[in-house]
PDB file of N, CA and C in Angstrom:
ATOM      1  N   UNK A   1       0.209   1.689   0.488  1.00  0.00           N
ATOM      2  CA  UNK A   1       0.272   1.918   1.908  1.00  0.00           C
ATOM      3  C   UNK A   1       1.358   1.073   2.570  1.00  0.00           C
ATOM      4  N   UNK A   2       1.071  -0.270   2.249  1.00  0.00           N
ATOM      5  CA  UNK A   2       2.286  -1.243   2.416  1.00  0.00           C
ATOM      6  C   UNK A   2       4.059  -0.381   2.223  1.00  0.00           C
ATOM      7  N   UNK A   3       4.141   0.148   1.403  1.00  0.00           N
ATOM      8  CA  UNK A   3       5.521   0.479   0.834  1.00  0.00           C
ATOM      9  C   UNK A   3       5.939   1.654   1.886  1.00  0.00           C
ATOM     10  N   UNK A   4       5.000   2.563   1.974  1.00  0.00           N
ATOM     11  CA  UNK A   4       5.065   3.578   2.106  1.00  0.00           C
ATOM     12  C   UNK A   4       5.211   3.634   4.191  1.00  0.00           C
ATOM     13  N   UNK A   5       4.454   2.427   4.690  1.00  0.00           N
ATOM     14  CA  UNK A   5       4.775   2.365   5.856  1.00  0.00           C
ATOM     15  C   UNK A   5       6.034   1.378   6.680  1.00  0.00           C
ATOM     16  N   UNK A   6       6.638   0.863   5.525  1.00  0.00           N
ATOM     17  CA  UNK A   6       7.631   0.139   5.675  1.00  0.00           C
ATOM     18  C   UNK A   6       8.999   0.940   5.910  1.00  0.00           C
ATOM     19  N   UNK A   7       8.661   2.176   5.248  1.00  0.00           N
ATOM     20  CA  UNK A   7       9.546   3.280   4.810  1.00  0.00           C
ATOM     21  C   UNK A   7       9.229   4.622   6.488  1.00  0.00           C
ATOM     22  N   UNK A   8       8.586   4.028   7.433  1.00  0.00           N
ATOM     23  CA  UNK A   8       7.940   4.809   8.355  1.00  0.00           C
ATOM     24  C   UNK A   8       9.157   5.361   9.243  1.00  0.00           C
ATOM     25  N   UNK A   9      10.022   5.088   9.386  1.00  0.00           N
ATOM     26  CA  UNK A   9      11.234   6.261  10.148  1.00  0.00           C
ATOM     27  C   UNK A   9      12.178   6.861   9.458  1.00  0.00           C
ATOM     28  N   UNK A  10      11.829   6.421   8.176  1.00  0.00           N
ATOM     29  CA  UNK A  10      12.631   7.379   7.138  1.00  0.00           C
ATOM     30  C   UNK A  10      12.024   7.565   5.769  1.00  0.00           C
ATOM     31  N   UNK A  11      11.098   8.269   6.133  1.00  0.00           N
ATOM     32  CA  UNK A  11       9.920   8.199   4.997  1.00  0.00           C
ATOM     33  C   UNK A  11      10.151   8.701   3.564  1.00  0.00           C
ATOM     34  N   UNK A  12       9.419   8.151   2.785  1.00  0.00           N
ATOM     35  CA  UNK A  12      10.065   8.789   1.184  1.00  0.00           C
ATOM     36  C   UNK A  12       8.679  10.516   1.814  1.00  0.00           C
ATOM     37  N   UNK A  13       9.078  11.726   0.781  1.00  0.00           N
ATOM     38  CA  UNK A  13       8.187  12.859   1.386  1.00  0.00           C
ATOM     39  C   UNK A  13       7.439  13.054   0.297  1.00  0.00           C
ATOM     40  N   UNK A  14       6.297  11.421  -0.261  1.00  0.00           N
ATOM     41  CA  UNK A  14       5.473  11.976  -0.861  1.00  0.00           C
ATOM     42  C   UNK A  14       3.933  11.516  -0.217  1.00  0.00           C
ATOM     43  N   UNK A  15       2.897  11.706  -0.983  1.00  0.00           N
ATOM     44  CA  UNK A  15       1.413  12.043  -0.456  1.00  0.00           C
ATOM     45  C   UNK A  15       0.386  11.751  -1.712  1.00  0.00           C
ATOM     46  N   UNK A  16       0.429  10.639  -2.079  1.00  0.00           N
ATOM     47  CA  UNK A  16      -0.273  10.115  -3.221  1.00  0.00           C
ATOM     48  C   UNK A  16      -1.313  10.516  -3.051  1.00  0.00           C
ATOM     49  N   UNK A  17      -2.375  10.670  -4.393  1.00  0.00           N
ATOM     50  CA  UNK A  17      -3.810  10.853  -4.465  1.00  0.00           C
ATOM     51  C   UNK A  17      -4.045  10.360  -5.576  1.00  0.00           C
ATOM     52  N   UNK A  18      -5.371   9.453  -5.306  1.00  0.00           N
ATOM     53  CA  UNK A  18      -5.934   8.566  -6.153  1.00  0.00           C
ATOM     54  C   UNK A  18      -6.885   9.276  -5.966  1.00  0.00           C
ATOM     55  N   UNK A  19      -7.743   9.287  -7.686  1.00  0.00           N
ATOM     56  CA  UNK A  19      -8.999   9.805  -7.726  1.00  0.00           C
ATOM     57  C   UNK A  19      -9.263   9.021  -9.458  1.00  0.00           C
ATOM     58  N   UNK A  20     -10.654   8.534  -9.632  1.00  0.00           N
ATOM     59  CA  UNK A  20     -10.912   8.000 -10.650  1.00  0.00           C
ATOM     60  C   UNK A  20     -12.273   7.530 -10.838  1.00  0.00           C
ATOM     61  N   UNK A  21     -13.109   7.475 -11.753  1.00  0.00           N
ATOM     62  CA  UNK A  21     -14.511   6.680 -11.626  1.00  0.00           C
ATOM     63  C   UNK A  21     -14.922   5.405 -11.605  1.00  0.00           C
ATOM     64  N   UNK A  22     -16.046   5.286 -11.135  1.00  0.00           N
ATOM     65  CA  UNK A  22     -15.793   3.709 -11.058  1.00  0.00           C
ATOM     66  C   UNK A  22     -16.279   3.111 -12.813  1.00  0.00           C
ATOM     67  N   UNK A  23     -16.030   2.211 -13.019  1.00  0.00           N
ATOM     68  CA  UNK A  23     -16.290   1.920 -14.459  1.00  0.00           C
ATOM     69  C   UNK A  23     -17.719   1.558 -14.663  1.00  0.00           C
ATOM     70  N   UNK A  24     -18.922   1.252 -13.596  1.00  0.00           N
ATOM     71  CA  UNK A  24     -20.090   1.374 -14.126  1.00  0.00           C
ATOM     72  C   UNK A  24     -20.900   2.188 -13.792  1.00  0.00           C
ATOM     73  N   UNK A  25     -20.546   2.899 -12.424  1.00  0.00           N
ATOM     74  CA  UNK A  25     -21.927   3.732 -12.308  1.00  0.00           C
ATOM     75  C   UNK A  25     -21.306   5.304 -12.785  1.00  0.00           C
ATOM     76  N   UNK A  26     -19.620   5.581 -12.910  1.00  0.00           N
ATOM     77  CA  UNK A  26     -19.357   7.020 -13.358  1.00  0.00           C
ATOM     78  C   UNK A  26     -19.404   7.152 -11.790  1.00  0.00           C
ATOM     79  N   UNK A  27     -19.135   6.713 -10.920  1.00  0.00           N
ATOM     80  CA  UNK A  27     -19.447   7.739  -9.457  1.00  0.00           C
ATOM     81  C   UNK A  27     -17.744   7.907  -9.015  1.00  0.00           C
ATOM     82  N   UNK A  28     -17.273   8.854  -8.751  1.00  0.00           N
ATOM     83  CA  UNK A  28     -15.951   9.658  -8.529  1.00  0.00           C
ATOM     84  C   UNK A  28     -15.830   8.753  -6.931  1.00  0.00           C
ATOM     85  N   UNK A  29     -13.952   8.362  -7.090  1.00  0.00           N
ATOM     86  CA  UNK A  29     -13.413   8.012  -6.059  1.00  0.00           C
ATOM     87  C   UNK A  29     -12.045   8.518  -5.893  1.00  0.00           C
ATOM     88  N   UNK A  30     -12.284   9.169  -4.699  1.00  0.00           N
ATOM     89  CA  UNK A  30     -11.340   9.698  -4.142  1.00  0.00           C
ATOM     90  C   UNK A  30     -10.379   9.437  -2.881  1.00  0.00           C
ATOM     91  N   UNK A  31      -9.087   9.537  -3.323  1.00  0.00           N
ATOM     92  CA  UNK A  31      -8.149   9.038  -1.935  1.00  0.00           C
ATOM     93  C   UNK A  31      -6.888   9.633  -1.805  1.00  0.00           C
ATOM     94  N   UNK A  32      -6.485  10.071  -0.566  1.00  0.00           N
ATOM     95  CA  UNK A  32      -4.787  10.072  -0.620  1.00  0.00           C
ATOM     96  C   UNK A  32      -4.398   9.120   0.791  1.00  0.00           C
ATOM     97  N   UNK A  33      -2.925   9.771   0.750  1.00  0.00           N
ATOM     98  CA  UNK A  33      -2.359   8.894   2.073  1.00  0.00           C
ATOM     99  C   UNK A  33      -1.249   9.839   2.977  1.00  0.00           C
ATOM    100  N   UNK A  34      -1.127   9.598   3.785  1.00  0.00           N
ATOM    101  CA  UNK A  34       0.358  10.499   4.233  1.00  0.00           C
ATOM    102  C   UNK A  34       1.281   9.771   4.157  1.00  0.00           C
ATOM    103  N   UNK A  35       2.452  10.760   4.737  1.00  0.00           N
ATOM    104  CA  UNK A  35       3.737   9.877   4.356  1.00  0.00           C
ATOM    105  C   UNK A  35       4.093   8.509   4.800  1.00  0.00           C
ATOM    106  N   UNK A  36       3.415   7.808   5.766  1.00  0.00           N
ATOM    107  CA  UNK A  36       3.607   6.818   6.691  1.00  0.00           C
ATOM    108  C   UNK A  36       2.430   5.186   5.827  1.00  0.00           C
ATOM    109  N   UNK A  37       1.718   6.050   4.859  1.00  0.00           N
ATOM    110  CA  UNK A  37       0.546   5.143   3.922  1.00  0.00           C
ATOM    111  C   UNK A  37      -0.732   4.926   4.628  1.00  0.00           C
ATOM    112  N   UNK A  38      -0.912   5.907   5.887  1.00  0.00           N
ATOM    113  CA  UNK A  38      -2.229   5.704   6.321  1.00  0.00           C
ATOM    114  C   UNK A  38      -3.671   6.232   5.001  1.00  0.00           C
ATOM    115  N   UNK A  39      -4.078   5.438   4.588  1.00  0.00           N
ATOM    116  CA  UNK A  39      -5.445   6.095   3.510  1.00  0.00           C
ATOM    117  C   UNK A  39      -6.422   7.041   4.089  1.00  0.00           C
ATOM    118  N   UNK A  40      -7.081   8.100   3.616  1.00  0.00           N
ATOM    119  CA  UNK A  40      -8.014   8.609   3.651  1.00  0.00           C
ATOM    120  C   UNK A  40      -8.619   8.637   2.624  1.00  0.00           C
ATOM    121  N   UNK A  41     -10.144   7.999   2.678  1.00  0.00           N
ATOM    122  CA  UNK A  41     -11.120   7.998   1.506  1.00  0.00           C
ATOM    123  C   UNK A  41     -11.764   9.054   1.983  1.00  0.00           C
ATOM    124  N   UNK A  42     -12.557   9.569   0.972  1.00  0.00           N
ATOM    125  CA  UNK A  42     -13.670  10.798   1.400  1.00  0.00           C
ATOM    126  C   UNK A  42     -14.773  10.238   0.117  1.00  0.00           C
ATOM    127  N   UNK A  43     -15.627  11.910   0.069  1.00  0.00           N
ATOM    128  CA  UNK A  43     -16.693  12.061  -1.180  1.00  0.00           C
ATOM    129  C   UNK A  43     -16.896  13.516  -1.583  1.00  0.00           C
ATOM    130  N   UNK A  44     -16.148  14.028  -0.985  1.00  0.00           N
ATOM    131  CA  UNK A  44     -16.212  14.999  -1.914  1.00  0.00           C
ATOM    132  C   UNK A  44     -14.251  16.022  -2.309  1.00  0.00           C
ATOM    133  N   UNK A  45     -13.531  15.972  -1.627  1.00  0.00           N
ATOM    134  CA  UNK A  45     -12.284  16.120  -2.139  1.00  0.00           C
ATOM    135  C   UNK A  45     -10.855  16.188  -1.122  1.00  0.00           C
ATOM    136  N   UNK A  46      -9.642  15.486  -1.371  1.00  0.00           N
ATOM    137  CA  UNK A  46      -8.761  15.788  -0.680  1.00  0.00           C
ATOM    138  C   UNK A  46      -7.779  16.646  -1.026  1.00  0.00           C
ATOM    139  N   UNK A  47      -6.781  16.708  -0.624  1.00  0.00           N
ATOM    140  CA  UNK A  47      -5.831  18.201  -0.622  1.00  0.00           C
ATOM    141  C   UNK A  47      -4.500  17.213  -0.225  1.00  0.00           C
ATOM    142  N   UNK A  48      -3.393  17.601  -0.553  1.00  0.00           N
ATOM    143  CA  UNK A  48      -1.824  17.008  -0.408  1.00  0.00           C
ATOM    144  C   UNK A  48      -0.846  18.019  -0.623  1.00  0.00           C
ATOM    145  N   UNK A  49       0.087  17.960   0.267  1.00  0.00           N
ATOM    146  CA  UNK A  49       1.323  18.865  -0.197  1.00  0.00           C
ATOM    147  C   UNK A  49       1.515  19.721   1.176  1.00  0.00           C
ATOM    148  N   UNK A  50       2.332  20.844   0.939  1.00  0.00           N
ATOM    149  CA  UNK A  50       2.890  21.982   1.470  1.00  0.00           C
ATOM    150  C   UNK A  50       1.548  22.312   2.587  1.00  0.00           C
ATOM    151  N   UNK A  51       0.854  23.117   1.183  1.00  0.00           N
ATOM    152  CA  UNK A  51      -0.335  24.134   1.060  1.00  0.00           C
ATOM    153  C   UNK A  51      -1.431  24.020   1.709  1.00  0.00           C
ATOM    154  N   UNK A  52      -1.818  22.281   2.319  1.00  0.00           N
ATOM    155  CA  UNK A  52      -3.022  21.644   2.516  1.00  0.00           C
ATOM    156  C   UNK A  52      -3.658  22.647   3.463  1.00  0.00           C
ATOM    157  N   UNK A  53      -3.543  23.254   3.833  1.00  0.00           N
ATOM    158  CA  UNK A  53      -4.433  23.837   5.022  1.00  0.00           C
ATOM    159  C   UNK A  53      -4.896  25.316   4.533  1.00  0.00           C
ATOM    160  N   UNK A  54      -4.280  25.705   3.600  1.00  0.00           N
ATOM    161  CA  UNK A  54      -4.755  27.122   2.800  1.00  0.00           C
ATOM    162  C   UNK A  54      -5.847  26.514   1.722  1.00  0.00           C
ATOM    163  N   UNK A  55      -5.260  25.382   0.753  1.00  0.00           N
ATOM    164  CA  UNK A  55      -5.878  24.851  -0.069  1.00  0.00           C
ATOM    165  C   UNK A  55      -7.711  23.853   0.486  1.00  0.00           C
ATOM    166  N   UNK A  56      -7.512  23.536   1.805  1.00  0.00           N
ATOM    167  CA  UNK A  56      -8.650  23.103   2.181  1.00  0.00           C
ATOM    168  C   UNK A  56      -9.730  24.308   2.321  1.00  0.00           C
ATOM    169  N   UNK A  57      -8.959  25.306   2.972  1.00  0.00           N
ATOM    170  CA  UNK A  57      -9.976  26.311   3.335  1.00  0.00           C
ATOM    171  C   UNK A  57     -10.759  26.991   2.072  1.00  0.00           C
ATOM    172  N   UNK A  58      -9.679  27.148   0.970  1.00  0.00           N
ATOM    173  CA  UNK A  58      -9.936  27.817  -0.263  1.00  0.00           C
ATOM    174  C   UNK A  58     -10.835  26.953  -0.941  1.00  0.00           C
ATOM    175  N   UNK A  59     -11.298  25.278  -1.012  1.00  0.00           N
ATOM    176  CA  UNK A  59     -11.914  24.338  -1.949  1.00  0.00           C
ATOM    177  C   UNK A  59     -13.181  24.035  -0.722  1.00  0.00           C
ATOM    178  N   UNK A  60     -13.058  24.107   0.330  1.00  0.00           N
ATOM    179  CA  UNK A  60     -14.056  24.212   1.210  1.00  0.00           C
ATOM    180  C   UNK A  60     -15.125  25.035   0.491  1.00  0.00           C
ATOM    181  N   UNK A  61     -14.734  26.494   0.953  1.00  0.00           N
ATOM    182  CA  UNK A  61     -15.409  27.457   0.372  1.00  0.00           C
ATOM    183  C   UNK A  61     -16.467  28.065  -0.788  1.00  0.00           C
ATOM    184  N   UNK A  62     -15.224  27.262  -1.567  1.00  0.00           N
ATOM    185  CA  UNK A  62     -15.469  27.463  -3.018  1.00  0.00           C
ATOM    186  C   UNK A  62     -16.626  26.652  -4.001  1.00  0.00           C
ATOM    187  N   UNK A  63     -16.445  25.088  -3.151  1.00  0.00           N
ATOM    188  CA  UNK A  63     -16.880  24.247  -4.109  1.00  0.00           C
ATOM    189  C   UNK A  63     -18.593  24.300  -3.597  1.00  0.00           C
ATOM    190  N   UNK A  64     -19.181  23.450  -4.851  1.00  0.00           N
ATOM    191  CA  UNK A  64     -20.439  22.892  -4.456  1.00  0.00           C
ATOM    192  C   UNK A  64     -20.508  21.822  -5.144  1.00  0.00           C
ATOM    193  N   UNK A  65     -21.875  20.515  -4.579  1.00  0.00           N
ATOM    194  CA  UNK A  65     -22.161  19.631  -5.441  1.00  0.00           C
ATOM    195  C   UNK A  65     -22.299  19.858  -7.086  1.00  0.00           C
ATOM    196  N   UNK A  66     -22.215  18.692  -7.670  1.00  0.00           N
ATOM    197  CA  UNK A  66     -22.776  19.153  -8.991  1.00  0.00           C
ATOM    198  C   UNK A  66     -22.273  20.149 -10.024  1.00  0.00           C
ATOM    199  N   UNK A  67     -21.520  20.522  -9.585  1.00  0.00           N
ATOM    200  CA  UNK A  67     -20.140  21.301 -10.690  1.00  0.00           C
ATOM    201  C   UNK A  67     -20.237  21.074 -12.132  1.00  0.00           C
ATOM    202  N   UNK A  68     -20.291  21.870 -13.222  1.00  0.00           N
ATOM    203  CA  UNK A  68     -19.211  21.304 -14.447  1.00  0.00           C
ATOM    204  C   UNK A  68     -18.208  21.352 -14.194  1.00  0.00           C
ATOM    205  N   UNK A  69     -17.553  20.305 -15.714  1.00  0.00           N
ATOM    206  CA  UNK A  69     -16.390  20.368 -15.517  1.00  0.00           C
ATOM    207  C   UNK A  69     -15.801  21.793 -15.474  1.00  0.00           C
ATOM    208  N   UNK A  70     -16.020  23.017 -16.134  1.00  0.00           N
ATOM    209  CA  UNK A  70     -15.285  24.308 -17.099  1.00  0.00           C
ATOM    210  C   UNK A  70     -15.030  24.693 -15.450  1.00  0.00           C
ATOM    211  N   UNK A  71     -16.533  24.938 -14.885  1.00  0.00           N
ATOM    212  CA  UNK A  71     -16.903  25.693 -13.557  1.00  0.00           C
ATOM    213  C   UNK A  71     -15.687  24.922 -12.419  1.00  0.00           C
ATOM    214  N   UNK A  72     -15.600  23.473 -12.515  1.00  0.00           N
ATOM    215  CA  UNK A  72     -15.155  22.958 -11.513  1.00  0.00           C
ATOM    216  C   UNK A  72     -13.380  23.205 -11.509  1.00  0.00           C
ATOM    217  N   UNK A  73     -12.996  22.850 -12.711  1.00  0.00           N
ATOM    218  CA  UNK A  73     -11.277  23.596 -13.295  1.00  0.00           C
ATOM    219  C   UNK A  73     -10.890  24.506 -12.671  1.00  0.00           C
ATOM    220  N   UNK A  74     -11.751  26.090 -12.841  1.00  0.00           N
ATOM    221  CA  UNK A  74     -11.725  27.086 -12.040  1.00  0.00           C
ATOM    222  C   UNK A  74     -11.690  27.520 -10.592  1.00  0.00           C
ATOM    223  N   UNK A  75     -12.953  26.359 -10.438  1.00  0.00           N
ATOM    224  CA  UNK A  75     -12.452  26.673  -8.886  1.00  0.00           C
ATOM    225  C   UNK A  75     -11.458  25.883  -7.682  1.00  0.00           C
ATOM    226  N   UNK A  76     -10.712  24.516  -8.813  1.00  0.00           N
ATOM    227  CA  UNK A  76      -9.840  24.167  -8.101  1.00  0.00           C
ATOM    228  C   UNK A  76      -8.611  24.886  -8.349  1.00  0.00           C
ATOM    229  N   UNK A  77      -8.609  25.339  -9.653  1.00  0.00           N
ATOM    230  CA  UNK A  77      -6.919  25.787 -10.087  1.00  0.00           C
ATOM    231  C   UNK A  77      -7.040  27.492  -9.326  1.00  0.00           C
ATOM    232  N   UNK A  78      -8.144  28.105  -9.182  1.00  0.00           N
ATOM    233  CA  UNK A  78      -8.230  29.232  -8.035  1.00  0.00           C
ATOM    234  C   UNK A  78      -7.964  29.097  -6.815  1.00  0.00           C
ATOM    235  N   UNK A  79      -8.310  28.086  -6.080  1.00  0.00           N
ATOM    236  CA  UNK A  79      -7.964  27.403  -4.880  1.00  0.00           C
ATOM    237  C   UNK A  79      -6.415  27.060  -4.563  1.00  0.00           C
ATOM    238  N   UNK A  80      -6.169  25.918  -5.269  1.00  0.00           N
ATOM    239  CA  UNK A  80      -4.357  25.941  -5.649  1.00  0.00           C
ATOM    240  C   UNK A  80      -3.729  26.972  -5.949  1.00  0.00           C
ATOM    241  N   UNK A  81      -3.517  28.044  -6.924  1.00  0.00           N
ATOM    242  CA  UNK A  81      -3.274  29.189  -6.796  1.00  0.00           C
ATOM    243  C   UNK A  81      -2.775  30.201  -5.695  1.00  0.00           C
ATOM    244  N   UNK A  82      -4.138  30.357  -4.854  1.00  0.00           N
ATOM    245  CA  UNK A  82      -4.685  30.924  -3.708  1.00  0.00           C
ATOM    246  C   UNK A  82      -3.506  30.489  -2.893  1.00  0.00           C
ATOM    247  N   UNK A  83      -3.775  29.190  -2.326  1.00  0.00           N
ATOM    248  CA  UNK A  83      -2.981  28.666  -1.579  1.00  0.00           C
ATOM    249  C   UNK A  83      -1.642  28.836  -1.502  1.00  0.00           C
ATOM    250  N   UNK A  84      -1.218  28.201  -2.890  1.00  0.00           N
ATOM    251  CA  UNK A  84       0.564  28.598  -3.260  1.00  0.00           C
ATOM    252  C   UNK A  84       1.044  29.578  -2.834  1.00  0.00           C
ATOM    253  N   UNK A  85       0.293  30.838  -3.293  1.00  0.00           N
ATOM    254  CA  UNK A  85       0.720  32.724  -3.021  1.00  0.00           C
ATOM    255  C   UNK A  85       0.801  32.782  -1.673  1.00  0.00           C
ATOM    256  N   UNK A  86       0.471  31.848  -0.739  1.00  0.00           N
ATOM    257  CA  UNK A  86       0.525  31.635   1.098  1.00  0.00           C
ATOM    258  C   UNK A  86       1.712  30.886   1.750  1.00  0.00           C
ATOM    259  N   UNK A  87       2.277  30.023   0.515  1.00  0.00           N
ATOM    260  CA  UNK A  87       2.963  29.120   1.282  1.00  0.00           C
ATOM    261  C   UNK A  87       4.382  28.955   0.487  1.00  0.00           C
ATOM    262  N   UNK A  88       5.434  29.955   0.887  1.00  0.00           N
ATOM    263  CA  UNK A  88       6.656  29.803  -0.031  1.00  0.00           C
ATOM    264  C   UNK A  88       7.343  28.375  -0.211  1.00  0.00           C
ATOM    265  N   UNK A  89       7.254  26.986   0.363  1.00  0.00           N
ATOM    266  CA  UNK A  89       7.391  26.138   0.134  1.00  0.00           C
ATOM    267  C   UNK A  89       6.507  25.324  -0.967  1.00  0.00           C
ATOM    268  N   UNK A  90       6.058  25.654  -1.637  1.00  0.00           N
ATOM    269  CA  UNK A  90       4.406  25.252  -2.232  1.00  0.00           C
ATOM    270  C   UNK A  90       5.108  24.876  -3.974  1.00  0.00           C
ATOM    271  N   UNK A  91       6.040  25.529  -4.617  1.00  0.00           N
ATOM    272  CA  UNK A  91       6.203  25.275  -5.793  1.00  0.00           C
ATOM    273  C   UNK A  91       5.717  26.515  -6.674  1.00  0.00           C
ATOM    274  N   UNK A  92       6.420  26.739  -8.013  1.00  0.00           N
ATOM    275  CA  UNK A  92       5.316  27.723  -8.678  1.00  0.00           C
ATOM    276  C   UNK A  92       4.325  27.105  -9.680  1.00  0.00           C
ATOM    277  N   UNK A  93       3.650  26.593  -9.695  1.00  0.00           N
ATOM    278  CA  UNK A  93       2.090  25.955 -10.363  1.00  0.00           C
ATOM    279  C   UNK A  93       2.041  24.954  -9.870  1.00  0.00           C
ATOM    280  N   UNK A  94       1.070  24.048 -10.735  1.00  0.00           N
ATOM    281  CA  UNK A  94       0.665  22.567 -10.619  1.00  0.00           C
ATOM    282  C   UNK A  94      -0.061  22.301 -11.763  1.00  0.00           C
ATOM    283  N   UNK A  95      -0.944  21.127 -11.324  1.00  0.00           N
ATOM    284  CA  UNK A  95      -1.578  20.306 -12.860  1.00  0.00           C
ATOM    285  C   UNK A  95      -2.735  19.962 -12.138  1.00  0.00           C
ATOM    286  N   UNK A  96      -3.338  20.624 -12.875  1.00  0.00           N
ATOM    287  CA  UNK A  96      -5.242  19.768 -12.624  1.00  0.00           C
ATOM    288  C   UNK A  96      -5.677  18.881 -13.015  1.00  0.00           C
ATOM    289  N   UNK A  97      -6.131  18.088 -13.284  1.00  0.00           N
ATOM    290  CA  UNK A  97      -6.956  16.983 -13.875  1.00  0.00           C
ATOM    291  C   UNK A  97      -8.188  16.577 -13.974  1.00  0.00           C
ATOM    292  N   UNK A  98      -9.300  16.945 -14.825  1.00  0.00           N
ATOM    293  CA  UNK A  98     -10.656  16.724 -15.083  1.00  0.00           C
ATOM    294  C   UNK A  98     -11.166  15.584 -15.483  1.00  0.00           C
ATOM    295  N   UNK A  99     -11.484  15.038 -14.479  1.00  0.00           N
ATOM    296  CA  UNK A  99     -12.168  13.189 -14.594  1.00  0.00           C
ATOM    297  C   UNK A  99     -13.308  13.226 -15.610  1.00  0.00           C
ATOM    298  N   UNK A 100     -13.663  12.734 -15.947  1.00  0.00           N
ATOM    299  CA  UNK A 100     -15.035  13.095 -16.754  1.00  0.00           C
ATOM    300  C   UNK A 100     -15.414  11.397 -17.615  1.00  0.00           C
ATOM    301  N   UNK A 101     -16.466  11.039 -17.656  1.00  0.00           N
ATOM    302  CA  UNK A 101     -16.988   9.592 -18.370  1.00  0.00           C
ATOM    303  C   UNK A 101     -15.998   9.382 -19.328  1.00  0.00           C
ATOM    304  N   UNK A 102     -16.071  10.201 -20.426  1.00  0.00           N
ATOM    305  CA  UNK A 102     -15.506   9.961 -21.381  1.00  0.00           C
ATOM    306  C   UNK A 102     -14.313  10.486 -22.060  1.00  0.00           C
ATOM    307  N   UNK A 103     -13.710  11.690 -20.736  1.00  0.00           N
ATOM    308  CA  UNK A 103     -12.210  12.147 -21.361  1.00  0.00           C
ATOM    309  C   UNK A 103     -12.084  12.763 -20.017  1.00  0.00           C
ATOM    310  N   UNK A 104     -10.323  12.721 -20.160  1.00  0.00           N
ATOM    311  CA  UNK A 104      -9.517  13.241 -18.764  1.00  0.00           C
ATOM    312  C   UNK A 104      -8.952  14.509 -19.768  1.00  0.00           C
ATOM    313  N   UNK A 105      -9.544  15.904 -18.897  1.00  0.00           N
ATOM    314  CA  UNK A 105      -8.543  16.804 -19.186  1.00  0.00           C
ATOM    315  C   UNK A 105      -7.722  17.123 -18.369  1.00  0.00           C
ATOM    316  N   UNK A 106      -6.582  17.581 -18.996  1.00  0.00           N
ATOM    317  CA  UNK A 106      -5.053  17.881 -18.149  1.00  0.00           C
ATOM    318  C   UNK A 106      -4.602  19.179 -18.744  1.00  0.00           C
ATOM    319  N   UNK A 107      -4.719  19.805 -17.517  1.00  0.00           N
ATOM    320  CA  UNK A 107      -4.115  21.655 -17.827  1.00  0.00           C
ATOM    321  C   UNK A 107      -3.023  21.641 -16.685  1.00  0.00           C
ATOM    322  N   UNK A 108      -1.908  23.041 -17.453  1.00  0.00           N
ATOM    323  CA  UNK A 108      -1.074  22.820 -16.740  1.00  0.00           C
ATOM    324  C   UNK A 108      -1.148  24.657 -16.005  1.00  0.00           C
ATOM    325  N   UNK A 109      -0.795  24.859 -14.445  1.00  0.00           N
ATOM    326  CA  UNK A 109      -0.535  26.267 -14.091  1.00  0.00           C
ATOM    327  C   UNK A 109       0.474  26.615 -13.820  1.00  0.00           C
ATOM    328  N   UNK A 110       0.387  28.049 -13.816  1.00  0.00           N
ATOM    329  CA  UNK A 110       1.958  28.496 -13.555  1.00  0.00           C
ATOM    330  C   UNK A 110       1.321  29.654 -12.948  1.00  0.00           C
ATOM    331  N   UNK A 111       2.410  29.798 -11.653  1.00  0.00           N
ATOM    332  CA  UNK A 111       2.654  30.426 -10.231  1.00  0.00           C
ATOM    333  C   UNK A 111       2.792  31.590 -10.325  1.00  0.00           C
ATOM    334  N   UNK A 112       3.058  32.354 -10.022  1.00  0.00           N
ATOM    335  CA  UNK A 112       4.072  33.359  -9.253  1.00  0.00           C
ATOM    336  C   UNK A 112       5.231  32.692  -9.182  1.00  0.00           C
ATOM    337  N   UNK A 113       6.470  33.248  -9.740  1.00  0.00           N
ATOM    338  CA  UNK A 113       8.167  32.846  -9.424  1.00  0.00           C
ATOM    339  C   UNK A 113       8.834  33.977  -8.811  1.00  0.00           C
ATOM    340  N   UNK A 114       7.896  34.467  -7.602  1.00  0.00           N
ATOM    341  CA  UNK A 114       9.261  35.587  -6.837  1.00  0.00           C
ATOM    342  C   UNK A 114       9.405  35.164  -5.203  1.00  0.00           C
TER     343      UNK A 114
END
């Protein structure tokens, strides 16, 4: 946040997100920042980028407590997806990442390129 608001009238144009468990109870923490390093913590999920306002509505919707992982993959990389096909600034894919106790999975998507 420090770096990132030091940088506040000529900002670098990124939007970090931290997300990770805590090491004893397994309970999911989640965070990003805007460009200026103000934090937002939550508990159940944030959104960054282009897309954020297609992508909120789409993971709003979609999600519920208590997810698997297989179930939960799906309905974020559907969500991201979703979103992208809305927002020609958005990129064509992204990368998910599945927190989990004992292994991080990492899948990669691919867009639409027209």
């Amino acid at each position: 946040s420090n770096f990132l608001y030091n940088r506040r009238f000529g900002p670098y144009f990124i939007e970090p997100v931290v997300a990770g468990l805590d090491p004893k109870t397994d309970e999911p923490f989640i965070a990003s920042t805007d460009l200026i390093g103000c934090p937002m913590v939550t508990n159940d999920f944030v959104v960054a980028g282009t897309c954020w306002s297609s992508c909120t509505v789409c993971v709003k919707l979609s999600t519920k407590p208590d997810m698997q992982p297989d179930e939960l993959f799906e309905c974020i990389s559907q969500a991201l997806l979703n979103a992208q096909d809305r927002d020609a600034y958005s990129g064509w894919g992204g990368v998910v990442y599945v927190i989990e106790p004992n292994k991080i999975t990492k899948r990669e998507l691919k867009a639409r390129m027209d």
